[in-house]
PDB file of N, CA and C in Angstrom:
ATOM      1  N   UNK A   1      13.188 -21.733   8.608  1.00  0.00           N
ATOM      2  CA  UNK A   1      13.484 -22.206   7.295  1.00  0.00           C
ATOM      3  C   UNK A   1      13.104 -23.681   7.206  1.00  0.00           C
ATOM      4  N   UNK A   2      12.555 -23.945   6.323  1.00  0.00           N
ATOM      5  CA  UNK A   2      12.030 -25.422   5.829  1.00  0.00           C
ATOM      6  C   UNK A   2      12.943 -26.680   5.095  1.00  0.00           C
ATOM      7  N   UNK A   3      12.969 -27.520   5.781  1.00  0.00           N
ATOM      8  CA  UNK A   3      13.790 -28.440   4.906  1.00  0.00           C
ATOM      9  C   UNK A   3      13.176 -29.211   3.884  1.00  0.00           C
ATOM     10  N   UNK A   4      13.642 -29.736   2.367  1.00  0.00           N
ATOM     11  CA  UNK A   4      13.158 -30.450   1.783  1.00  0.00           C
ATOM     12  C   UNK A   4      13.749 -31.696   1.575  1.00  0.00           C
ATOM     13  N   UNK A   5      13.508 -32.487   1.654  1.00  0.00           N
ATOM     14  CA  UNK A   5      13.686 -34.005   1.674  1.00  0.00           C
ATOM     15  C   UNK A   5      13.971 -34.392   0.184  1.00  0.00           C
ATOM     16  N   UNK A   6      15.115 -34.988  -0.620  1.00  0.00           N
ATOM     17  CA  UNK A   6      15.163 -35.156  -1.448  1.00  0.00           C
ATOM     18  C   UNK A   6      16.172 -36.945  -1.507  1.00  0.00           C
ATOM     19  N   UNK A   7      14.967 -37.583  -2.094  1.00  0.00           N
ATOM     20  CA  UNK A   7      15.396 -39.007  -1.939  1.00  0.00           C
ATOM     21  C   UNK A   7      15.692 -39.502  -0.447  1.00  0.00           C
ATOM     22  N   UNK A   8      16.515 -40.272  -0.003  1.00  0.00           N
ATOM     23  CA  UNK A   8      16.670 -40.394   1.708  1.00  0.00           C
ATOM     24  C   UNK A   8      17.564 -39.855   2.326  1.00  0.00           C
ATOM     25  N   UNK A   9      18.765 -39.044   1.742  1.00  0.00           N
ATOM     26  CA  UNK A   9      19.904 -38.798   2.276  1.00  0.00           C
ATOM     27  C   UNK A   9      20.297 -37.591   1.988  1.00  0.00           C
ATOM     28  N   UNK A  10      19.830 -36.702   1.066  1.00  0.00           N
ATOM     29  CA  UNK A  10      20.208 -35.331   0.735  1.00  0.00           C
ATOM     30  C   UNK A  10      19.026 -34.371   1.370  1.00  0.00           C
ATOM     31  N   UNK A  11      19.483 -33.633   1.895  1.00  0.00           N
ATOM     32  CA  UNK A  11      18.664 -32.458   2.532  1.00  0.00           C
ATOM     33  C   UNK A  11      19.446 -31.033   2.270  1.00  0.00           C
ATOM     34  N   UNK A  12      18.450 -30.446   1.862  1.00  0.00           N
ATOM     35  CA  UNK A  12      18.779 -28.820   1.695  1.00  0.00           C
ATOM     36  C   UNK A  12      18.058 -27.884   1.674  1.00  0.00           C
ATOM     37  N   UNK A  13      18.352 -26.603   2.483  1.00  0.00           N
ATOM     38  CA  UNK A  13      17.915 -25.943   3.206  1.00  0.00           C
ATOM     39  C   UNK A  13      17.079 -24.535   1.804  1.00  0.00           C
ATOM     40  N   UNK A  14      15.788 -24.184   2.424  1.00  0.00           N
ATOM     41  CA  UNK A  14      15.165 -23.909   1.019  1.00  0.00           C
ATOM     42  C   UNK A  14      15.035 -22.453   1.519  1.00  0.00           C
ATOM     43  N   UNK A  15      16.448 -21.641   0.770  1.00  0.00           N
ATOM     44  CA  UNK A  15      16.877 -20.849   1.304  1.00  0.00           C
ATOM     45  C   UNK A  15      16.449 -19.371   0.202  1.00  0.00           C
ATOM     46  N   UNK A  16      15.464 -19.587  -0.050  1.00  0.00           N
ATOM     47  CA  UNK A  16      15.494 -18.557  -1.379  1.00  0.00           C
ATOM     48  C   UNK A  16      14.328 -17.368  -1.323  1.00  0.00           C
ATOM     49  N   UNK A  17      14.981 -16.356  -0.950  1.00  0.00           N
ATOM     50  CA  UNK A  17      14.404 -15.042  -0.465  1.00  0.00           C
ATOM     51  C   UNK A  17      13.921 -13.999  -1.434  1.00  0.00           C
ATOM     52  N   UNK A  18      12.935 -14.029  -1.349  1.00  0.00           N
ATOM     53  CA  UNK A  18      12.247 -12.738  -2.031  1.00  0.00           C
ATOM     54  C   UNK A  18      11.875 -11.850  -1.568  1.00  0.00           C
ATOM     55  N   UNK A  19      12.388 -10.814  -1.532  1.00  0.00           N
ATOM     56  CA  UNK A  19      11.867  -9.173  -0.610  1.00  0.00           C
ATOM     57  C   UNK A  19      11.867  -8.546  -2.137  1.00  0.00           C
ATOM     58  N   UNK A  20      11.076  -7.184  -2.093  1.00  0.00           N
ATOM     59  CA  UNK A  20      10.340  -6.433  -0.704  1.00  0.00           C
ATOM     60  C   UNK A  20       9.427  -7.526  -0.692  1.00  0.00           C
ATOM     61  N   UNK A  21       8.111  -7.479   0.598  1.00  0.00           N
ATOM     62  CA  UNK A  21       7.071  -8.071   0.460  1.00  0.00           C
ATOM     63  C   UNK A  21       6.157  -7.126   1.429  1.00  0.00           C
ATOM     64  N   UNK A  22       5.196  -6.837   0.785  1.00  0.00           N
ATOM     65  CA  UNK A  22       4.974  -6.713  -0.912  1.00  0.00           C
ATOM     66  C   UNK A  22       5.445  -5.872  -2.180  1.00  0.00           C
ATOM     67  N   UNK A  23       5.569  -6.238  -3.173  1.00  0.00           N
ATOM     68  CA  UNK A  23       6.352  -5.787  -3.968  1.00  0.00           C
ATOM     69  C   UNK A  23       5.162  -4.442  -4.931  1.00  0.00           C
ATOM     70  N   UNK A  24       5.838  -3.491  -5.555  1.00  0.00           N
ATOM     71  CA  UNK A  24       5.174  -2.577  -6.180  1.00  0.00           C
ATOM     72  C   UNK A  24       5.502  -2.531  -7.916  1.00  0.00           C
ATOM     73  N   UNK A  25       7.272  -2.905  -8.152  1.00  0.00           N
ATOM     74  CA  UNK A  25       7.832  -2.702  -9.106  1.00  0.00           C
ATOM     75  C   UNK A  25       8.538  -3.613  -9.398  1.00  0.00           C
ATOM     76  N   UNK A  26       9.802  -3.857  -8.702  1.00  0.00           N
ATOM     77  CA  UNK A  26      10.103  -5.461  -8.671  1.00  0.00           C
ATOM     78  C   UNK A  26      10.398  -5.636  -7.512  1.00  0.00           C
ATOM     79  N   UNK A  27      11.078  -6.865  -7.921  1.00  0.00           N
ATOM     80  CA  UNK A  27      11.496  -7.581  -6.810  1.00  0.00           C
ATOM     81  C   UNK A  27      12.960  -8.311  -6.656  1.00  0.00           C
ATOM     82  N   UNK A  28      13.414  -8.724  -5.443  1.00  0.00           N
ATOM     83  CA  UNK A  28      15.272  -9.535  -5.734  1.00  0.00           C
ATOM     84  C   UNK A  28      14.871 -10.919  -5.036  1.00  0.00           C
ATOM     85  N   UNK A  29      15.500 -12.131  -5.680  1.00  0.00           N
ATOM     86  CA  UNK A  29      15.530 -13.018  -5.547  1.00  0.00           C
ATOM     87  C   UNK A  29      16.794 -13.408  -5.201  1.00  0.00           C
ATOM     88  N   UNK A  30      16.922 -14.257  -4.151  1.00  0.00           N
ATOM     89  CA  UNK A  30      18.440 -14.746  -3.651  1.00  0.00           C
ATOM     90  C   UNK A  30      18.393 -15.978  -3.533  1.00  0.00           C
ATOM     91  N   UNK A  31      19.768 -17.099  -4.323  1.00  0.00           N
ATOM     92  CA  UNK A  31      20.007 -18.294  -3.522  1.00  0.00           C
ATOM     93  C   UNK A  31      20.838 -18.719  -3.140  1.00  0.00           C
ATOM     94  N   UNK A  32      20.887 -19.418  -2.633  1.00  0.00           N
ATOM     95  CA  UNK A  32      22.510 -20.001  -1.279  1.00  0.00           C
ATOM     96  C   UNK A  32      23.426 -20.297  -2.534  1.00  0.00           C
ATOM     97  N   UNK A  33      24.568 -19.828  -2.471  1.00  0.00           N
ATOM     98  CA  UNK A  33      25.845 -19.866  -3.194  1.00  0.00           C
ATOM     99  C   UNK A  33      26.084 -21.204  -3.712  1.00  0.00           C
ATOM    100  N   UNK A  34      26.043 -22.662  -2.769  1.00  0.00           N
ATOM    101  CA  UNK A  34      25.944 -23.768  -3.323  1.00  0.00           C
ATOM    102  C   UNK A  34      25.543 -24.291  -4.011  1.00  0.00           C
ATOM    103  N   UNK A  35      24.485 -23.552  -4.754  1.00  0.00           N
ATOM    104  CA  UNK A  35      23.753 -23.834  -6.313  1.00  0.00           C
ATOM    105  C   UNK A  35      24.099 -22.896  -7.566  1.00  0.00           C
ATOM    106  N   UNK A  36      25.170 -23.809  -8.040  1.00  0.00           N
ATOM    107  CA  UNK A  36      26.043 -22.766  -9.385  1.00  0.00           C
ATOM    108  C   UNK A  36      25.478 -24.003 -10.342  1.00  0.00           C
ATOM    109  N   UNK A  37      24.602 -24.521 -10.534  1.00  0.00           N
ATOM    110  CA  UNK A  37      23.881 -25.118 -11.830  1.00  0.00           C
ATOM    111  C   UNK A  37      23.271 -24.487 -12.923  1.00  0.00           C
ATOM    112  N   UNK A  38      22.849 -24.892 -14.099  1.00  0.00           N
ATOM    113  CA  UNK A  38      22.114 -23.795 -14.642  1.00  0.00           C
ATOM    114  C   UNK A  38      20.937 -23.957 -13.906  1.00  0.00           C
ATOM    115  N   UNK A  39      20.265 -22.708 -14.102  1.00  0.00           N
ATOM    116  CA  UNK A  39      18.950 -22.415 -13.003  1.00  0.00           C
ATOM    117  C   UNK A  39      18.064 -22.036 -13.587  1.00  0.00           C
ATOM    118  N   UNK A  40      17.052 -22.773 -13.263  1.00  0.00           N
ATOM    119  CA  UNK A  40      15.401 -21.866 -13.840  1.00  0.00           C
ATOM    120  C   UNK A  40      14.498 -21.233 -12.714  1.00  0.00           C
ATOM    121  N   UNK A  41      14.528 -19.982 -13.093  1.00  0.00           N
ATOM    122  CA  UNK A  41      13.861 -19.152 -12.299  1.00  0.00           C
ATOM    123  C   UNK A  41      11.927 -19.034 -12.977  1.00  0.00           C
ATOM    124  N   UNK A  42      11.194 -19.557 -12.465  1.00  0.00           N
ATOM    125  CA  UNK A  42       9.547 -19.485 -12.700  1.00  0.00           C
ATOM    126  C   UNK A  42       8.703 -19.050 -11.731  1.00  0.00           C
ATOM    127  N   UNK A  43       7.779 -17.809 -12.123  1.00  0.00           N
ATOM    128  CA  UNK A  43       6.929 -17.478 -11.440  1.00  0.00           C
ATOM    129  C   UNK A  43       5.078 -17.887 -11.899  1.00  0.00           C
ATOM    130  N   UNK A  44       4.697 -18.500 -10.574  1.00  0.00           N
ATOM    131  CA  UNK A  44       3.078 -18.839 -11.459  1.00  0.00           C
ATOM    132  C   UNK A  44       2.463 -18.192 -10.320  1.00  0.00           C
ATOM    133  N   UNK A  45       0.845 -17.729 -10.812  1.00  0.00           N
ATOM    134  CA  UNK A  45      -0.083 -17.119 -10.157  1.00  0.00           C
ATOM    135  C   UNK A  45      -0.554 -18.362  -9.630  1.00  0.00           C
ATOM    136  N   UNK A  46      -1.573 -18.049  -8.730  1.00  0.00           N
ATOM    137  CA  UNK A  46      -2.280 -18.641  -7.640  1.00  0.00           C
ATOM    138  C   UNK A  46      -3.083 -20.167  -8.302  1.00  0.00           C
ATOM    139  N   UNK A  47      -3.195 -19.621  -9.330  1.00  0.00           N
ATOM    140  CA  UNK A  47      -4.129 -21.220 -10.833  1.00  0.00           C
ATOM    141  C   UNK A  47      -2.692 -21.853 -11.136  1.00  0.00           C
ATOM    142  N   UNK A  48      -1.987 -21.530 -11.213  1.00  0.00           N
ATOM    143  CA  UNK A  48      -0.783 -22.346 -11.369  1.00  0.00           C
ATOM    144  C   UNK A  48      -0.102 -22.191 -12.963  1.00  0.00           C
ATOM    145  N   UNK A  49      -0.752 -21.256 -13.128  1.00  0.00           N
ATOM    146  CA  UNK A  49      -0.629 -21.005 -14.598  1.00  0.00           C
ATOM    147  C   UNK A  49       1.204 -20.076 -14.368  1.00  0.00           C
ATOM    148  N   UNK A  50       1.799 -19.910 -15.529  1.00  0.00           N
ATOM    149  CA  UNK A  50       3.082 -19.945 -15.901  1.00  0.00           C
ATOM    150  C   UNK A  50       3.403 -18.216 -15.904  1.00  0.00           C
ATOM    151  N   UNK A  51       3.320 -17.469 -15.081  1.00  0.00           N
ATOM    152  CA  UNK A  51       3.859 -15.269 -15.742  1.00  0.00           C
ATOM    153  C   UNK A  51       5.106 -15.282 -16.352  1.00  0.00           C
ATOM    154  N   UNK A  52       6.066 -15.714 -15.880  1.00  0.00           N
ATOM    155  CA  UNK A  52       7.267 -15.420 -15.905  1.00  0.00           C
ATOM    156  C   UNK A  52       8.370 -16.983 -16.176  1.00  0.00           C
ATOM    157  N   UNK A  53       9.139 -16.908 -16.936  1.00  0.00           N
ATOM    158  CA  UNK A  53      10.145 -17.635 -16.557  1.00  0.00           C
ATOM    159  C   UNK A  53      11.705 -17.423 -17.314  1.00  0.00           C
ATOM    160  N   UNK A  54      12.703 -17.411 -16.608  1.00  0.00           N
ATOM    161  CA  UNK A  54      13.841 -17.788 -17.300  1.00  0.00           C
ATOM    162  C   UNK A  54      14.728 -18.555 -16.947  1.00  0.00           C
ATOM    163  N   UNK A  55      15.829 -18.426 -17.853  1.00  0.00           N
ATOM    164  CA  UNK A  55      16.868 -19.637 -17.489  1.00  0.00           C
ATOM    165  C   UNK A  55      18.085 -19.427 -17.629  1.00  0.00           C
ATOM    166  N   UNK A  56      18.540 -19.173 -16.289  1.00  0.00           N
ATOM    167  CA  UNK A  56      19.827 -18.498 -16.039  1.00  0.00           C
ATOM    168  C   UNK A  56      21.158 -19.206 -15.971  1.00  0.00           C
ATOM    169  N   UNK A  57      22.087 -19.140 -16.495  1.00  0.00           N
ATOM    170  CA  UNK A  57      23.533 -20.003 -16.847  1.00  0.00           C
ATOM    171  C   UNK A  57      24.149 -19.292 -16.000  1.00  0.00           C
ATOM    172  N   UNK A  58      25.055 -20.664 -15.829  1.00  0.00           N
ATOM    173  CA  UNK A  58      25.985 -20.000 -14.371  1.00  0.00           C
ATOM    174  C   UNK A  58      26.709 -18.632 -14.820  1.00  0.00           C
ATOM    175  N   UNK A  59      27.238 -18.212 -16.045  1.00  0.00           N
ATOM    176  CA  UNK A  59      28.005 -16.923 -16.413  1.00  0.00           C
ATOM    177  C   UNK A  59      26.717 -15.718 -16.082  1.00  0.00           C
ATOM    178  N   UNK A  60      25.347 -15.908 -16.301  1.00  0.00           N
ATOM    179  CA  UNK A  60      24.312 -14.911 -16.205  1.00  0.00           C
ATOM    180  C   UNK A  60      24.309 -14.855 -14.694  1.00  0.00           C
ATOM    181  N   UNK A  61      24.605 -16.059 -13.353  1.00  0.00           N
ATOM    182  CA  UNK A  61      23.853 -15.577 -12.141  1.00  0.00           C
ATOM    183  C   UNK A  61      24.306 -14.291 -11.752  1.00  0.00           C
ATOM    184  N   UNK A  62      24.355 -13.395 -11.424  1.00  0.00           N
ATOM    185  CA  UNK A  62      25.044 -12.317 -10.876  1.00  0.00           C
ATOM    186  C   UNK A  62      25.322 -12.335  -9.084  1.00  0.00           C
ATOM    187  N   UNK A  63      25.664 -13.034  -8.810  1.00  0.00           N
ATOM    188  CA  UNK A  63      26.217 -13.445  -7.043  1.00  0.00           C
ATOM    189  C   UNK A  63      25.212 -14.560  -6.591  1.00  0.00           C
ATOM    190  N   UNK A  64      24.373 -15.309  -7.084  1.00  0.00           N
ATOM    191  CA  UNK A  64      22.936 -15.539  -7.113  1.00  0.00           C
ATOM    192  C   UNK A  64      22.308 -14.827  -6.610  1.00  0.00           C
ATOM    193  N   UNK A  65      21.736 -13.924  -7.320  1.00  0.00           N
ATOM    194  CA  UNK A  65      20.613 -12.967  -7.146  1.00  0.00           C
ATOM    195  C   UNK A  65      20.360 -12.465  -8.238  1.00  0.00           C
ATOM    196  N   UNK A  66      19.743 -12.279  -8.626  1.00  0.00           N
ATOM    197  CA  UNK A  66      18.377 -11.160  -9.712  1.00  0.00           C
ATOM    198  C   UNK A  66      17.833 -10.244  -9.103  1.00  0.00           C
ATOM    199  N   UNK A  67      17.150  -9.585 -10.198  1.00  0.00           N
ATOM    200  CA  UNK A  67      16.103  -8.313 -10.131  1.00  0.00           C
ATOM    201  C   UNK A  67      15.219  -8.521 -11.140  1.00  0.00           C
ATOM    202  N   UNK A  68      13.592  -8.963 -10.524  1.00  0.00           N
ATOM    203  CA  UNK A  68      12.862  -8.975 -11.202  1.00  0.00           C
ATOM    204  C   UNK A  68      11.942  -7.640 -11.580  1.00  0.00           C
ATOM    205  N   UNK A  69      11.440  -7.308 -12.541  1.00  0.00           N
ATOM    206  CA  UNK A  69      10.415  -6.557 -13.061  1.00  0.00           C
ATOM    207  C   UNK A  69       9.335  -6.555 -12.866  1.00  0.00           C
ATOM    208  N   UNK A  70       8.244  -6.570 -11.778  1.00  0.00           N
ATOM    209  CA  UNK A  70       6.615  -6.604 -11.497  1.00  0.00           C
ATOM    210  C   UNK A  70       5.830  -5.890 -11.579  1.00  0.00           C
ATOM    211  N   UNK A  71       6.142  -4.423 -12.460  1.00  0.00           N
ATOM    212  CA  UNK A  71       5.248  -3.852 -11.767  1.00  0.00           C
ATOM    213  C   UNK A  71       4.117  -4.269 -13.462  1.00  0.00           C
ATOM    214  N   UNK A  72       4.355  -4.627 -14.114  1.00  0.00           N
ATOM    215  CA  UNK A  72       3.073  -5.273 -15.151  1.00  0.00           C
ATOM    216  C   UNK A  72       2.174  -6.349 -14.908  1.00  0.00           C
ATOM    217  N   UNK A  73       2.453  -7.032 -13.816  1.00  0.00           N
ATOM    218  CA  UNK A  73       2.538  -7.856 -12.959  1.00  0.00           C
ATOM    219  C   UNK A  73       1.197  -7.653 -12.408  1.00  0.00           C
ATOM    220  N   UNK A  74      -0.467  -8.176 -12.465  1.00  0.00           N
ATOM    221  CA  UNK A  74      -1.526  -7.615 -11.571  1.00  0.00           C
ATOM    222  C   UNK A  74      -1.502  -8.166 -10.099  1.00  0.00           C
ATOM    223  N   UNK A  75      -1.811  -7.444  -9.285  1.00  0.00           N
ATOM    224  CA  UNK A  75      -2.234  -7.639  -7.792  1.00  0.00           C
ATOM    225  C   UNK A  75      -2.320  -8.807  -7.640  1.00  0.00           C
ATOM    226  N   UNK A  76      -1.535  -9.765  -6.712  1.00  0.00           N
ATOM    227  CA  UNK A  76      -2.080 -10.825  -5.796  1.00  0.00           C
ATOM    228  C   UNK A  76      -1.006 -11.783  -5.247  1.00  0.00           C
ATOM    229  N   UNK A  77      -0.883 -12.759  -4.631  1.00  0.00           N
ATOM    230  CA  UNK A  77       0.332 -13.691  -4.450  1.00  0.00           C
ATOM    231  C   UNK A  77       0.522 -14.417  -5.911  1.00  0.00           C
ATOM    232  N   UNK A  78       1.958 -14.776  -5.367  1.00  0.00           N
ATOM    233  CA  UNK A  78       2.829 -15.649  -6.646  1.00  0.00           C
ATOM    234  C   UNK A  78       3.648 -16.574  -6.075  1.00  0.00           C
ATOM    235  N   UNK A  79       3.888 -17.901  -6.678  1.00  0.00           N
ATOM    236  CA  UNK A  79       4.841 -18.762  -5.995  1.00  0.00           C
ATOM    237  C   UNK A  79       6.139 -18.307  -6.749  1.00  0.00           C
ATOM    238  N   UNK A  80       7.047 -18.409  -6.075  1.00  0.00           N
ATOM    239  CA  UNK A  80       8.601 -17.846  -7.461  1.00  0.00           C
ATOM    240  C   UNK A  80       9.374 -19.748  -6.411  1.00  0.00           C
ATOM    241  N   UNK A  81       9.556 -19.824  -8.032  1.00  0.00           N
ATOM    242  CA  UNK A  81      10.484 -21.327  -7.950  1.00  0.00           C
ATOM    243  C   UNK A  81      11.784 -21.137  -8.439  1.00  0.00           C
ATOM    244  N   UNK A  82      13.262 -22.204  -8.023  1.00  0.00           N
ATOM    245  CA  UNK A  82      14.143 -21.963  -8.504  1.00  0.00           C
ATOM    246  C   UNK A  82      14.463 -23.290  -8.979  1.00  0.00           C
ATOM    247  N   UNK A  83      14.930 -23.544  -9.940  1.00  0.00           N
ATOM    248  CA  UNK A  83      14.780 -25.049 -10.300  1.00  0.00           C
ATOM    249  C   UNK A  83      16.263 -25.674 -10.866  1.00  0.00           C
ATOM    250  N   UNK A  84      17.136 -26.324 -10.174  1.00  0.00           N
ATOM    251  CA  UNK A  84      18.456 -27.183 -11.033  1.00  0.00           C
ATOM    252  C   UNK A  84      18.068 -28.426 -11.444  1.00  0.00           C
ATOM    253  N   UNK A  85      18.930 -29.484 -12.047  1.00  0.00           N
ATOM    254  CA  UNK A  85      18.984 -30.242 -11.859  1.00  0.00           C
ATOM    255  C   UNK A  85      18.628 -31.387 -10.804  1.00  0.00           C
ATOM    256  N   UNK A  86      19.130 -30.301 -10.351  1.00  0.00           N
ATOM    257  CA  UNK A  86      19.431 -31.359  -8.463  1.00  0.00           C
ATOM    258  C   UNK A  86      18.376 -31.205  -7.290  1.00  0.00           C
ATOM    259  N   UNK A  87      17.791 -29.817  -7.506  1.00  0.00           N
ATOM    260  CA  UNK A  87      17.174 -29.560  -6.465  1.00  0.00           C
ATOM    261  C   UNK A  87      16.221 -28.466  -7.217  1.00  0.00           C
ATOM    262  N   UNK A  88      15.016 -28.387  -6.009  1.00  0.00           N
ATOM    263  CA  UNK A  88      14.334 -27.105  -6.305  1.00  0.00           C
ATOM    264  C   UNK A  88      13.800 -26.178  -4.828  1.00  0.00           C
ATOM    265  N   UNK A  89      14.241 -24.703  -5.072  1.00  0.00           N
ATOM    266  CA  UNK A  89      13.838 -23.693  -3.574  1.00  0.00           C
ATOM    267  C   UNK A  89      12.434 -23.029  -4.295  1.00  0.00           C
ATOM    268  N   UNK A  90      11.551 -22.741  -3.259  1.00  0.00           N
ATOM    269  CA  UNK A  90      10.139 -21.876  -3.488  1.00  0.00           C
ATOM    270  C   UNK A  90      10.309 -20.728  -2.637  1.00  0.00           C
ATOM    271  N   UNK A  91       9.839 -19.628  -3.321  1.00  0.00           N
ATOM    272  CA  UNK A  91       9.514 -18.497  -2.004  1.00  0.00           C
ATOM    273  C   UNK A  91       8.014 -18.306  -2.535  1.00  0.00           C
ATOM    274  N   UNK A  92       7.424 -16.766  -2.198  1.00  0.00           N
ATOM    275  CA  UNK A  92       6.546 -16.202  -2.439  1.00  0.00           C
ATOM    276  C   UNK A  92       6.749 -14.940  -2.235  1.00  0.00           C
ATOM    277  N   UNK A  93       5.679 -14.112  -3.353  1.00  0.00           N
ATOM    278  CA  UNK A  93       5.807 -12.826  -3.959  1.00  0.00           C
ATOM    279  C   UNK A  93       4.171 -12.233  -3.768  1.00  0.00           C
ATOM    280  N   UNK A  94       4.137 -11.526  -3.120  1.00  0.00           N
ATOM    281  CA  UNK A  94       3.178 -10.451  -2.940  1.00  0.00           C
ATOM    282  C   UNK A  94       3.225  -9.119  -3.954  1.00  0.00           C
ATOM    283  N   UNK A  95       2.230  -8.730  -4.609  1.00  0.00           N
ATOM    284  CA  UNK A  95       2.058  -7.773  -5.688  1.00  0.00           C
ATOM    285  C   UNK A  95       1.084  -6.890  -5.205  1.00  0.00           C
ATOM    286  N   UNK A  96       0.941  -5.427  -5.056  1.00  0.00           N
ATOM    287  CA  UNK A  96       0.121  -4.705  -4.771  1.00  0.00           C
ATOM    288  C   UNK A  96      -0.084  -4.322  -6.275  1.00  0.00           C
TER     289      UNK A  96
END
């Protein structure tokens, strides 16, 4: 697991899991319990261009985790970002 460096003194662990990999239909996204902020969840293709995004309020997280929808989704990698205030976790998403 990768650490990200944020300013000189805060570090946190970029804990945010996306299985299956690779995905066919969707997919679940998980993040460490310590992030009850509102949250933006964004997925961009490989150009960096924007597929997906929403913005989840702490009453919407459901344990932090989701279930995304891919299978409209064409073939290839994806970065999936999670974004607060405070911090931001990356995974990646494989699409057959």
């Amino acid at each position: 697991m990768g650490r990200t460096r944020l300013a000189r003194t805060y570090e946190i662990e970029n804990d945010l899991k996306v299985y299956p990999i690779p995905a066919t239909d969707f997919i679940h996204v998980e993040w460490p319990s310590d992030i009850d902020d509102a949250t933006t969840l964004t997925v961009l293709d490989t150009r960096g261009q924007k597929i997906y995004q929403v913005l989840l309020s702490k009453t919407e997280q459901d344990g932090h985790k989701m279930q995304l929808h891919v299978r409209d989704f064409a073939g290839g990698v994806y970065l999936v970002i999670l974004q607060t205030n405070q911090s931001f976790l990356t995974g990646k998403m494989v699409k057959l």
